[in-house]
C-alpha atoms as a PDB file:
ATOM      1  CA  UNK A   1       0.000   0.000   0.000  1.00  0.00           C
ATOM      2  CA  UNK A   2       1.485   3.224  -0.969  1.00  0.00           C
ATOM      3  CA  UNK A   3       0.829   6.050   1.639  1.00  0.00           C
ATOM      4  CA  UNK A   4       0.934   9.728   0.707  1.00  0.00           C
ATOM      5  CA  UNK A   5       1.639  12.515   2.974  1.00  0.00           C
ATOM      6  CA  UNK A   6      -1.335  15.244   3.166  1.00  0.00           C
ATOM      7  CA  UNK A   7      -0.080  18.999   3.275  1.00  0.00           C
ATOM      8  CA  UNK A   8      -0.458  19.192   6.940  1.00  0.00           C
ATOM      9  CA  UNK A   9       1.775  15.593   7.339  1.00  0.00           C
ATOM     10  CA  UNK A  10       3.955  17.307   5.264  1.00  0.00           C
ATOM     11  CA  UNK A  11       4.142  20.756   6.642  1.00  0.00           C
ATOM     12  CA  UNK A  12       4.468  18.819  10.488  1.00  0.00           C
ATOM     13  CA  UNK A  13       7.851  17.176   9.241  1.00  0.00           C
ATOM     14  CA  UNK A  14       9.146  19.807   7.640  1.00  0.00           C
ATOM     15  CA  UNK A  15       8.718  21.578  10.958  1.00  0.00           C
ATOM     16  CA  UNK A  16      10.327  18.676  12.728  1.00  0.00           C
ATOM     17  CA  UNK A  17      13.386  18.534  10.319  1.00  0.00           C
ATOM     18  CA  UNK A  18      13.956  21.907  10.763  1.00  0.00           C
ATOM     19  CA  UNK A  19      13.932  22.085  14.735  1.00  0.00           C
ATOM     20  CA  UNK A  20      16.464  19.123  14.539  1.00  0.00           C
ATOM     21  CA  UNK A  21      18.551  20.722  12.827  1.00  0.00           C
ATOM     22  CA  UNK A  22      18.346  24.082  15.085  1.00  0.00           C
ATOM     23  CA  UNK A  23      18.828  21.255  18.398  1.00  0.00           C
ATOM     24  CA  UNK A  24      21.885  19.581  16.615  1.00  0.00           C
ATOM     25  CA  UNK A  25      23.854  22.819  15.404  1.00  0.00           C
ATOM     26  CA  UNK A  26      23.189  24.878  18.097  1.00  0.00           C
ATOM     27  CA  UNK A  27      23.707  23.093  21.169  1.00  0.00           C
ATOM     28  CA  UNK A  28      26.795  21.288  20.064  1.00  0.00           C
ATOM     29  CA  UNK A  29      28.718  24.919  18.738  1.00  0.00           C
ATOM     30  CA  UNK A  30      31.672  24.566  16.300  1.00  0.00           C
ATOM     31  CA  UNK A  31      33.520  21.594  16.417  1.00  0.00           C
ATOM     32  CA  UNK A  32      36.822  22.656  15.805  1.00  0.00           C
ATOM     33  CA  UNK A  33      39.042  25.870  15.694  1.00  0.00           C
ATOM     34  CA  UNK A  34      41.572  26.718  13.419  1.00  0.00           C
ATOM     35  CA  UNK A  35      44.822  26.119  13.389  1.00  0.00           C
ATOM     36  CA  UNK A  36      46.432  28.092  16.299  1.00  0.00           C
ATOM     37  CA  UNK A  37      43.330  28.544  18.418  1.00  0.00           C
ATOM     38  CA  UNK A  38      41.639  26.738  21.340  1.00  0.00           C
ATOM     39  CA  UNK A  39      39.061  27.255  24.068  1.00  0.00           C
ATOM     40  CA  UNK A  40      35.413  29.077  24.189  1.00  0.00           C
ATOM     41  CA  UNK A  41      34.705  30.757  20.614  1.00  0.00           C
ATOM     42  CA  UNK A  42      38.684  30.029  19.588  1.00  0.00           C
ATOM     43  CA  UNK A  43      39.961  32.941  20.704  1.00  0.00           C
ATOM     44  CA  UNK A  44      43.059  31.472  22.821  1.00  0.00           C
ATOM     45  CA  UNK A  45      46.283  31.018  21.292  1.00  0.00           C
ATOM     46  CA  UNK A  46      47.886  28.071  21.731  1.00  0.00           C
ATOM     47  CA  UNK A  47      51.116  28.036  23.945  1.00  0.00           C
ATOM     48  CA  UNK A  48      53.982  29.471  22.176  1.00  0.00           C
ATOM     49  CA  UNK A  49      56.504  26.079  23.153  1.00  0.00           C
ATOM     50  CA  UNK A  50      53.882  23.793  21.489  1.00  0.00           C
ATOM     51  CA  UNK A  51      55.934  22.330  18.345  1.00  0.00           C
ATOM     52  CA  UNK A  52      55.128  23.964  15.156  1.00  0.00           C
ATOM     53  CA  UNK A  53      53.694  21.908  12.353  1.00  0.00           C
ATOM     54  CA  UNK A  54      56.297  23.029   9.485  1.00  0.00           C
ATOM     55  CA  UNK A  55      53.512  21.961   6.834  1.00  0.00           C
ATOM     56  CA  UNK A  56      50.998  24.610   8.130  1.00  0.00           C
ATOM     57  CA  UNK A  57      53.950  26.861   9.947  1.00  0.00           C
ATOM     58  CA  UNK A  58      51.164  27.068  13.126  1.00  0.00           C
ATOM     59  CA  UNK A  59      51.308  25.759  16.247  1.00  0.00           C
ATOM     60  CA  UNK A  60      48.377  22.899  16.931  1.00  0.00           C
ATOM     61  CA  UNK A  61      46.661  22.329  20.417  1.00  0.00           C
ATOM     62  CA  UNK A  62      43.576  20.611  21.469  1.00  0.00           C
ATOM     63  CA  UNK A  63      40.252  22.744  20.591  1.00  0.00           C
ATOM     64  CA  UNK A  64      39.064  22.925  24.928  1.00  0.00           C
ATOM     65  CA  UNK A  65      42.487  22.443  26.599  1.00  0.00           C
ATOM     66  CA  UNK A  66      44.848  23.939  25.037  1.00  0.00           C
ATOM     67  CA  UNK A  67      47.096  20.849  25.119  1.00  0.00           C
ATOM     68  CA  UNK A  68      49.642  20.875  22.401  1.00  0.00           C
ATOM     69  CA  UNK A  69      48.842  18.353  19.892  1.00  0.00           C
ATOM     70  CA  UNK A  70      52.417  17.888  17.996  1.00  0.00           C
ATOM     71  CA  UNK A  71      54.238  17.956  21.000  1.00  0.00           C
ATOM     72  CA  UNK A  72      56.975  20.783  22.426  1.00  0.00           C
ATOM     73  CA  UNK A  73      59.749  22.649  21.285  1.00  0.00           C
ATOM     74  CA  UNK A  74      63.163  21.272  22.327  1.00  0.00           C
ATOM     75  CA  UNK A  75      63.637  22.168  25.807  1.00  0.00           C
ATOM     76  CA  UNK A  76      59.829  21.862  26.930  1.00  0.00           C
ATOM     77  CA  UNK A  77      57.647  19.696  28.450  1.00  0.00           C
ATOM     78  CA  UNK A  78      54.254  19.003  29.599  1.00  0.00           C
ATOM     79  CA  UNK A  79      50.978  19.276  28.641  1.00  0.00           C
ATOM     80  CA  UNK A  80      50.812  23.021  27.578  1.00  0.00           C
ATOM     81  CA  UNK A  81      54.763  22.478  27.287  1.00  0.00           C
ATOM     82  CA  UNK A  82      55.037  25.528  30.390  1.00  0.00           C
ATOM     83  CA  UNK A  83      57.796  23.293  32.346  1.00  0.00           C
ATOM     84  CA  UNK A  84      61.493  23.455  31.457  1.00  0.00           C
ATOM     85  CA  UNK A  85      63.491  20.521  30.919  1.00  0.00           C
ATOM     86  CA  UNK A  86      66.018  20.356  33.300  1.00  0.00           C
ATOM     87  CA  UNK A  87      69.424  22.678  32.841  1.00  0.00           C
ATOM     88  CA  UNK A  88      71.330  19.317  33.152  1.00  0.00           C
ATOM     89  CA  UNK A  89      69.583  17.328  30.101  1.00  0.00           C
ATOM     90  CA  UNK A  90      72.314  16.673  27.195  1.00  0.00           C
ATOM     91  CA  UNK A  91      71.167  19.495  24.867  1.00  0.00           C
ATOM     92  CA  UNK A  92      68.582  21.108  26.755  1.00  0.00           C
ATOM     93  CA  UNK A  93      66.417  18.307  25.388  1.00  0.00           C
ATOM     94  CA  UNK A  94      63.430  15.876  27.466  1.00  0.00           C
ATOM     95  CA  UNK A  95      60.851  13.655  26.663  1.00  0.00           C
ATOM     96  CA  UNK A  96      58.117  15.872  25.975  1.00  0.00           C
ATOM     97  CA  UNK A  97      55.489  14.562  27.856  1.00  0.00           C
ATOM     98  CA  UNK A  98      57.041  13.926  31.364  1.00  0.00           C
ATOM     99  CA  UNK A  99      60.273  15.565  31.143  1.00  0.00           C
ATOM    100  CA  UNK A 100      62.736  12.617  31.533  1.00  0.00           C
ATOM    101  CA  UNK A 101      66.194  13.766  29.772  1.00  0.00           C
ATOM    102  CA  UNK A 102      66.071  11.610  26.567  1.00  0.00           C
ATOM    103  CA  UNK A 103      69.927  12.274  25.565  1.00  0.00           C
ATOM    104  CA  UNK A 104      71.061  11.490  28.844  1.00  0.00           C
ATOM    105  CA  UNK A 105      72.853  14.172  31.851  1.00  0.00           C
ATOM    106  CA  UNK A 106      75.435  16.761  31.064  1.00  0.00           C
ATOM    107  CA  UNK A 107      78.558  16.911  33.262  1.00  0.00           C
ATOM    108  CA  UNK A 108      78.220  14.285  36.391  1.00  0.00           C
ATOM    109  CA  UNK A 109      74.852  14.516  36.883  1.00  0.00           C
ATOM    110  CA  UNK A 110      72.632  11.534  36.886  1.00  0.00           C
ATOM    111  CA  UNK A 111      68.878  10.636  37.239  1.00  0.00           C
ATOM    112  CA  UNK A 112      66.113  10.812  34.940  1.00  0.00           C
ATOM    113  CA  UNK A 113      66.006  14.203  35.278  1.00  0.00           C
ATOM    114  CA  UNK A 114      69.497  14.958  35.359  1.00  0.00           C
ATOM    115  CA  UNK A 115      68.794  16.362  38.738  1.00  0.00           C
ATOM    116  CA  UNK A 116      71.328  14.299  41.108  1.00  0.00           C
ATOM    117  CA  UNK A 117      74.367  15.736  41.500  1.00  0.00           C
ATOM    118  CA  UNK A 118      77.117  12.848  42.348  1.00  0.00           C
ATOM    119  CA  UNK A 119      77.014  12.150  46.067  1.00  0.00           C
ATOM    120  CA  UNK A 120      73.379  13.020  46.550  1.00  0.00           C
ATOM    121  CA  UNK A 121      70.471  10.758  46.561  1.00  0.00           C
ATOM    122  CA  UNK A 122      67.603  10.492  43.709  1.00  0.00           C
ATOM    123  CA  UNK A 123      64.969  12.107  44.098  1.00  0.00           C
ATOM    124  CA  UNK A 124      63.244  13.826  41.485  1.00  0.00           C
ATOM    125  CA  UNK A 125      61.903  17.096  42.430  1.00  0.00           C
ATOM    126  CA  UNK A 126      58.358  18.013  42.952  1.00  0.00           C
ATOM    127  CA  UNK A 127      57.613  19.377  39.402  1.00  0.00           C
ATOM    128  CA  UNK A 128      58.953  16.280  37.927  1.00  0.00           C
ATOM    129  CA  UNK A 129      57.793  13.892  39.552  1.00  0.00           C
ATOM    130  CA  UNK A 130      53.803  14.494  38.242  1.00  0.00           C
ATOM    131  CA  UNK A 131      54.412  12.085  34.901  1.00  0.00           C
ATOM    132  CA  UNK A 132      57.400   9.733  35.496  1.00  0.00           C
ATOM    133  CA  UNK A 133      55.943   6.875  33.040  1.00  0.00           C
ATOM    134  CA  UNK A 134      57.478   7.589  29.253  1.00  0.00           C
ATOM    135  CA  UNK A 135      54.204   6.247  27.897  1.00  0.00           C
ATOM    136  CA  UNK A 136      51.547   8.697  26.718  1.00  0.00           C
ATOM    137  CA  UNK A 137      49.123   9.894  29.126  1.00  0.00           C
ATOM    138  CA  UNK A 138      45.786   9.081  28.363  1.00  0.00           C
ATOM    139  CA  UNK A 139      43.374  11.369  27.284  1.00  0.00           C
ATOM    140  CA  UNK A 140      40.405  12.357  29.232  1.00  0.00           C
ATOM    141  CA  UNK A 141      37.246  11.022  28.929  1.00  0.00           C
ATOM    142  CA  UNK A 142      35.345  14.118  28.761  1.00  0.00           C
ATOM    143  CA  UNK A 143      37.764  14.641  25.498  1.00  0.00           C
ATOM    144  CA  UNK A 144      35.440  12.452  23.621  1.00  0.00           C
ATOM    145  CA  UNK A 145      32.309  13.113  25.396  1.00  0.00           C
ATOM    146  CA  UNK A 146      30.945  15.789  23.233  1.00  0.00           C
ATOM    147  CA  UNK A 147      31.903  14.086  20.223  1.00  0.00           C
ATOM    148  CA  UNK A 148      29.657  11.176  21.172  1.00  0.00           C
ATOM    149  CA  UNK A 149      26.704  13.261  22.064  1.00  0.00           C
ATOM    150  CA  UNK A 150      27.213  15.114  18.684  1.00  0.00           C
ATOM    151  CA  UNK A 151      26.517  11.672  17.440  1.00  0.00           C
ATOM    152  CA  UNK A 152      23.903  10.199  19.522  1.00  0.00           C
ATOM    153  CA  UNK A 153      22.029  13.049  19.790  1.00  0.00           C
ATOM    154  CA  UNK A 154      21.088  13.150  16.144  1.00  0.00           C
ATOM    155  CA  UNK A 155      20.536   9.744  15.748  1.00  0.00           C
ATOM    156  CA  UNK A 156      18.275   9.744  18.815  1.00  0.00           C
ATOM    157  CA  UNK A 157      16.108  12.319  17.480  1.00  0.00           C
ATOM    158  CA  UNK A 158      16.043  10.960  13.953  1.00  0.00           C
ATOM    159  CA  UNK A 159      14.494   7.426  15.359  1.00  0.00           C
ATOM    160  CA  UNK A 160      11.785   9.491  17.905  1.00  0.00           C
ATOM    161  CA  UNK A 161      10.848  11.205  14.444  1.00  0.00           C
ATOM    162  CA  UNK A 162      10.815   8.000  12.248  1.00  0.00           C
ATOM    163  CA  UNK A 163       8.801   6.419  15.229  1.00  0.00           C
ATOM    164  CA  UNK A 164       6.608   9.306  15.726  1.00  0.00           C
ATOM    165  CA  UNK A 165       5.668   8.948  11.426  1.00  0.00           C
ATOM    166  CA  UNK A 166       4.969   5.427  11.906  1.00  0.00           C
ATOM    167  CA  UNK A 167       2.810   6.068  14.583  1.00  0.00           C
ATOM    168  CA  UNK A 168       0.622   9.118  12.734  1.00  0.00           C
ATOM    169  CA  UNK A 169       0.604   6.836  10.025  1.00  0.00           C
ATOM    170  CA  UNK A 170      -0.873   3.825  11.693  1.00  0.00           C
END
């Protein structure tokens, strides 16, 4: 049996279509910034010791945090790369995530950090000593939690509209 839609049927899911489309857009914002730009309406800069992307020439962070997506400049560390690799690191250079010197010490220092002058015991100091794993931190779970309600949401409100059809129809 082959169902036609009267004018009202018609004009009720073009109505419909139209305030999903207002819900979806609006209430999820932009989903990304450009190049250079994080946090509410992209109007932060990303930290200047994030690593530049030499295809672009821009620095890249993450589009809430500000994290630095490409890593740091030589000499930096952390998540918004604002921490200093230690003075004693081999070239001014540490891993970029949780500052352990990657080239080893200069002069007779030793430690991960390059921090233990010979004699002395090893222990990191406080700033350090936040990240000592060399594996990537994990991201956050809230990271991804807007990019799964831009999804669900959608789909949610396409099915209550199919459903709600099927239901008029019948």
């Amino acid at each position: 049996m082959l169902w036609r839609c009267s004018t009202v049927c018609t004009r009720v899911m073009q109505v419909v279509l139209h305030f999903l489309m207002i819900v979806v857009f609006e209430s999820h914002g932009q989903d990304s910034c450009e190049w250079g730009k994080y946090g509410e309406h992209c109007k932060n800069d990303c930290p200047l010791n994030c690593f530049t992307n030499p295809g672009r020439n821009l620095r890249h962070c993450h589009k809430v945090t500000g994290k630095c997506s490409e890593g740091c400049v030589p000499g930096w560390f952390h998540d918004l790369c604002d921490k200093a690799c230690s003075k004693n690191c081999k070239g001014g250079v540490c891993n970029y995530q949780n500052g352990i010197c990657t080239n080893g010490c200069s002069g007779d220092y030793k430690g991960q950090f390059c921090n233990v002058a010979p004699g002395t015991s090893a222990t990191p100091p406080r700033e350090y000593s936040t990240h000592t794993s060399s594996a990537a931190p994990s991201e956050s779970n809230t990271d991804t939690t807007p990019d799964l309600v831009a999804i669900l949401v959608p789909v949610f409100l396409i099915l209550v509209v199919v459903l709600a059809v099927v239901v008029f129809i019948l």
